[in-house]
C-alpha atoms as a PDB file:
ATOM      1  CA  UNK A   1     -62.039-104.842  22.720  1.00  0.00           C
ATOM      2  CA  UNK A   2     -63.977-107.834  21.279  1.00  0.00           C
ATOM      3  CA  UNK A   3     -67.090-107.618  19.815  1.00  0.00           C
ATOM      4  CA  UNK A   4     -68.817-109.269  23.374  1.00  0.00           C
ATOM      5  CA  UNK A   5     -68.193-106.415  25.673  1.00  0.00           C
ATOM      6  CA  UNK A   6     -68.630-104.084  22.974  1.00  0.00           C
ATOM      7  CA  UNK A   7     -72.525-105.668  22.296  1.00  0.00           C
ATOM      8  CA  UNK A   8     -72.662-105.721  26.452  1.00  0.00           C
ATOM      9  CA  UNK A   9     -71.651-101.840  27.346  1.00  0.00           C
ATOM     10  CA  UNK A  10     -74.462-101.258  24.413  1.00  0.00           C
ATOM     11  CA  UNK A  11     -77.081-102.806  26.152  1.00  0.00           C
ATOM     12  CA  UNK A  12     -76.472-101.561  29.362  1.00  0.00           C
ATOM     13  CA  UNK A  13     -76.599 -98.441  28.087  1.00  0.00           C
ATOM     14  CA  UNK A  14     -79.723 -99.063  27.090  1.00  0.00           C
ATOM     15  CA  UNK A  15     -80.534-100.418  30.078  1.00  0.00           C
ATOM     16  CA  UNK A  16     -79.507 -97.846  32.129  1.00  0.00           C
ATOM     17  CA  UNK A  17     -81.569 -95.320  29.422  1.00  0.00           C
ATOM     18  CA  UNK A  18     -84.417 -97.069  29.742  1.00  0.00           C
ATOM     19  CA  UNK A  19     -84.626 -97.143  33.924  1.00  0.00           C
ATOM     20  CA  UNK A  20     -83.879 -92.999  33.374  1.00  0.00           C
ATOM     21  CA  UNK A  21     -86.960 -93.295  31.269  1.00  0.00           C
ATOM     22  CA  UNK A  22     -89.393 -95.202  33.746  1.00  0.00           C
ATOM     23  CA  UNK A  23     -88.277 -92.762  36.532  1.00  0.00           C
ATOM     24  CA  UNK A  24     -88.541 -89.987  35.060  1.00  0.00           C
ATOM     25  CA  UNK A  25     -92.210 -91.017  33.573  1.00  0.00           C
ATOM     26  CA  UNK A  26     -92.998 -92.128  37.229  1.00  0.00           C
ATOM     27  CA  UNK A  27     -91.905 -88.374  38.513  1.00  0.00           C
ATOM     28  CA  UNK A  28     -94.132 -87.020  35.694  1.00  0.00           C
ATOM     29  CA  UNK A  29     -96.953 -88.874  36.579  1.00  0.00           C
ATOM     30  CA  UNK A  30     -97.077 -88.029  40.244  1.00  0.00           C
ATOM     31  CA  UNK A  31     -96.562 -84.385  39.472  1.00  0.00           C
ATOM     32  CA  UNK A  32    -100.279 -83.258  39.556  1.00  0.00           C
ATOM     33  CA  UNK A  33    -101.791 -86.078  42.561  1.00  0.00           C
ATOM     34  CA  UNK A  34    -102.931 -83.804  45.029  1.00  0.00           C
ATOM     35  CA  UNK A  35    -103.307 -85.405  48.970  1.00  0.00           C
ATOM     36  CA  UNK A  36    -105.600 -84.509  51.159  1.00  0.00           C
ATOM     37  CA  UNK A  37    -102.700 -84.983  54.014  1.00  0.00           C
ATOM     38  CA  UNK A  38     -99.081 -84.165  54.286  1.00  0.00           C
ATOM     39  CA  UNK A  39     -98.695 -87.913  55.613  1.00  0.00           C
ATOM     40  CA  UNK A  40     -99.988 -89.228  52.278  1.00  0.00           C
ATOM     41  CA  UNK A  41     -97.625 -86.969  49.718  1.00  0.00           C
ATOM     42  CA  UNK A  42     -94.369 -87.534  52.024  1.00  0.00           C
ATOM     43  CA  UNK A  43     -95.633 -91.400  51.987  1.00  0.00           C
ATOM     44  CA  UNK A  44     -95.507 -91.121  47.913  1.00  0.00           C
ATOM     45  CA  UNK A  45     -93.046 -89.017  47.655  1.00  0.00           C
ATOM     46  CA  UNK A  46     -90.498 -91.034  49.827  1.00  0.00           C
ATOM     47  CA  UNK A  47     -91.754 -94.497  46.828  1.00  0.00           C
ATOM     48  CA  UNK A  48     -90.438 -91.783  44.223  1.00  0.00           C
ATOM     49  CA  UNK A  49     -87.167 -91.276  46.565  1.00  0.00           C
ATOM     50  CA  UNK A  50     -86.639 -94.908  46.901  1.00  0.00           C
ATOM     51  CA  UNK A  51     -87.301 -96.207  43.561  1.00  0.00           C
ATOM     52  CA  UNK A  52     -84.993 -93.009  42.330  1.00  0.00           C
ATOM     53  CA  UNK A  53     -82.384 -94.875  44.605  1.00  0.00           C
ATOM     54  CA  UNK A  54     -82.248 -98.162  43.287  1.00  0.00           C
ATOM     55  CA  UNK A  55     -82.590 -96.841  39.521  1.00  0.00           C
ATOM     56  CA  UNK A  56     -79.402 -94.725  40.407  1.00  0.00           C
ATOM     57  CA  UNK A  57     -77.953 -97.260  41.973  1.00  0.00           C
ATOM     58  CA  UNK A  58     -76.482 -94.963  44.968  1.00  0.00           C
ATOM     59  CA  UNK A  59     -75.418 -95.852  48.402  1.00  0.00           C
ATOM     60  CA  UNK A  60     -78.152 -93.494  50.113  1.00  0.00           C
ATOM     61  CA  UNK A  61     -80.360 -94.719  52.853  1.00  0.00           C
ATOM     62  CA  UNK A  62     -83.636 -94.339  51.794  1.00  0.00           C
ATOM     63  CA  UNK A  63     -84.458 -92.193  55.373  1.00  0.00           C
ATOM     64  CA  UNK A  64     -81.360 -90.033  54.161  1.00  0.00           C
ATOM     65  CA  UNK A  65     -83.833 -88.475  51.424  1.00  0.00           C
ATOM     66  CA  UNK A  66     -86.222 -85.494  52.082  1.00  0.00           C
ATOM     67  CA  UNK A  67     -88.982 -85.404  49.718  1.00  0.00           C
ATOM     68  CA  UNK A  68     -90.471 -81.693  48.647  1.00  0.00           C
ATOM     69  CA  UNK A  69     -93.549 -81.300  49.419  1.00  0.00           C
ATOM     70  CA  UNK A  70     -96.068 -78.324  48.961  1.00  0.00           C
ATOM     71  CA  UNK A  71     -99.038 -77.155  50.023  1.00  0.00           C
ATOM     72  CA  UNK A  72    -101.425 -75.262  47.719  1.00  0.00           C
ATOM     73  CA  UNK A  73    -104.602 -73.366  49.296  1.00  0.00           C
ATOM     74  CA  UNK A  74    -107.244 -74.651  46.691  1.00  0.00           C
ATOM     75  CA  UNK A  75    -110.659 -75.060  48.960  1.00  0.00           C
ATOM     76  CA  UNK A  76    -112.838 -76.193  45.307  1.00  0.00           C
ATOM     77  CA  UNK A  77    -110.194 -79.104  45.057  1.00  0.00           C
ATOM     78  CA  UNK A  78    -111.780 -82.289  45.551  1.00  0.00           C
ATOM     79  CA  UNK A  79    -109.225 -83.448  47.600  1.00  0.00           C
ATOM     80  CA  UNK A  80    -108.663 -80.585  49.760  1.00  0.00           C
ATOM     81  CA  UNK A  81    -108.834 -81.199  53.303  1.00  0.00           C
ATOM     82  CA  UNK A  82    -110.884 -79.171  55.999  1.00  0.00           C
ATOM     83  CA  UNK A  83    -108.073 -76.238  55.956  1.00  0.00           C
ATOM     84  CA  UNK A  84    -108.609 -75.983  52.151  1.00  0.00           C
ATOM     85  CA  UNK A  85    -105.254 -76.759  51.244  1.00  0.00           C
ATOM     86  CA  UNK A  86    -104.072 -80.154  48.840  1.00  0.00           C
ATOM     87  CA  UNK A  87    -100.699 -81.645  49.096  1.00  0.00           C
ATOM     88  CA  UNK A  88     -98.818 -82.253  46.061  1.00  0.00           C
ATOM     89  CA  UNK A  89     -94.963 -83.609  45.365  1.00  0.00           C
ATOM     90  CA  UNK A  90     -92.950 -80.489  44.341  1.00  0.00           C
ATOM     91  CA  UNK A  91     -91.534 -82.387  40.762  1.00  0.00           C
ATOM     92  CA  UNK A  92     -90.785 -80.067  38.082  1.00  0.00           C
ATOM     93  CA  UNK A  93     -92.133 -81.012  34.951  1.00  0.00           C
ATOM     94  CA  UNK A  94     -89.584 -79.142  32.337  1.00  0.00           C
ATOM     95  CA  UNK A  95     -87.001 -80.666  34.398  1.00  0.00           C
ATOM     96  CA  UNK A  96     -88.360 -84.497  33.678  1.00  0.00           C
ATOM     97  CA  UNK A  97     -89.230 -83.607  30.022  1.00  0.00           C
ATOM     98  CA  UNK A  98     -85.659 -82.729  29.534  1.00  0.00           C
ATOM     99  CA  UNK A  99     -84.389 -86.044  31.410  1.00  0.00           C
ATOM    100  CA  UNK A 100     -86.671 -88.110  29.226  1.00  0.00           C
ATOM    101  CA  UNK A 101     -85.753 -86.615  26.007  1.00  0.00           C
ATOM    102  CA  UNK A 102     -81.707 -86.765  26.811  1.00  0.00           C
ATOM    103  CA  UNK A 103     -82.399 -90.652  27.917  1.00  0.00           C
ATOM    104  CA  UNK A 104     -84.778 -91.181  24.823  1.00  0.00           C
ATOM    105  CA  UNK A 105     -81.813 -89.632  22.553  1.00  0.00           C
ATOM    106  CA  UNK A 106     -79.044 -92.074  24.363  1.00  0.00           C
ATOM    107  CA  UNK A 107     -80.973 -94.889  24.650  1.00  0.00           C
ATOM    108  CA  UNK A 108     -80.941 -94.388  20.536  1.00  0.00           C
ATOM    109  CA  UNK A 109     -77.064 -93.545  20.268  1.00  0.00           C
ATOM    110  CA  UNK A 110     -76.961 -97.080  22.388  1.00  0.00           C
ATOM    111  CA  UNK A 111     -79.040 -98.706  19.670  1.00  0.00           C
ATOM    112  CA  UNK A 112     -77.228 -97.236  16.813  1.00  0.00           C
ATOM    113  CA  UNK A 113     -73.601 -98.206  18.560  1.00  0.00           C
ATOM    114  CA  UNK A 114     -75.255-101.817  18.756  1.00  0.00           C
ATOM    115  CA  UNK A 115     -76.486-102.086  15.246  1.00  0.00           C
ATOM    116  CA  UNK A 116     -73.155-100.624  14.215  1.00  0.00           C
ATOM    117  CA  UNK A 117     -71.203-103.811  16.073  1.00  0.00           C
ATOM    118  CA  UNK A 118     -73.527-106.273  14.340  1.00  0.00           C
ATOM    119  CA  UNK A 119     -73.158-105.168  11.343  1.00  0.00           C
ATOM    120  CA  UNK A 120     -68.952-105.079  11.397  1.00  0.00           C
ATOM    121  CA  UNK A 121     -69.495-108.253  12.442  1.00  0.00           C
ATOM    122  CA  UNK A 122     -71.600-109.715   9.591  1.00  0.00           C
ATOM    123  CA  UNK A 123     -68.701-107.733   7.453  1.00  0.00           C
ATOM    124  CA  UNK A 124     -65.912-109.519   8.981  1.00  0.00           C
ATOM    125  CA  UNK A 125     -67.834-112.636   8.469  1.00  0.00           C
ATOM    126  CA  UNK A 126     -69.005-112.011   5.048  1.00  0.00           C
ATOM    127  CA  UNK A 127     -64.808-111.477   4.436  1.00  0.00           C
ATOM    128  CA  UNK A 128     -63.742-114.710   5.500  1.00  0.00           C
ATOM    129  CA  UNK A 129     -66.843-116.600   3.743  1.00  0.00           C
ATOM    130  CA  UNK A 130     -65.278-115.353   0.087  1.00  0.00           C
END
């Protein structure tokens, strides 16, 4: 393998780490929007699907994907409708911390593989310059 594809499967890796990042960040941040309507959290929650489709890369139709949904009974919420209840996009927070500490921790073993390439190649460099 030359030293090209090695630098190139680095930084998509890297890539790939950092798009795990934004989604899961993006997941994270939507956890705790409450909606007055069921329209509005499927509506957000579908964004989520999609954008989760095109980070993964799959074949899925974005109509193919169900978003969670739930509805919480909370009449002093702000946002509550005339029933009382707020809609919010069932995400699981422990779940996305984990995801954004493995991608954090791969996106650095992707770093680490492309330092590690650089600097064999400065050596093999430095070997020929003497």
């Amino acid at each position: 393998m030359d030293s090209i594809s090695l630098a190139n499967i680095a930084k998509l890796g890297m890539n790939f780490e950092r798009q795990r990042v934004e989604l899961a960040s993006l997941r994270l941040s939507h956890a705790n929007i409450a909606y007055s309507n069921a329209a509005d959290a499927i509506d957000a929650a579908n964004k989520l699907a999609n954008f989760s489709i095109l980070v993964n890369q799959t074949n899925q139709e974005s109509g193919s994907v169900q978003p969670e949904i739930k509805a919480i009974h909370n009449p002093s919420h702000p946002n509550a409708n005339k029933q009382g209840y707020i809609y919010l996009i069932n995400t699981d927070p422990v779940h996305e911390m984990a995801t954004l500490v493995s991608a954090l921790r791969s996106y650095e073993a992707n770093i680490k593989a492309y330092d590690t390439n650089s600097e064999m190649n400065k050596a093999a460099l430095s070997i020929g310059g003497k």
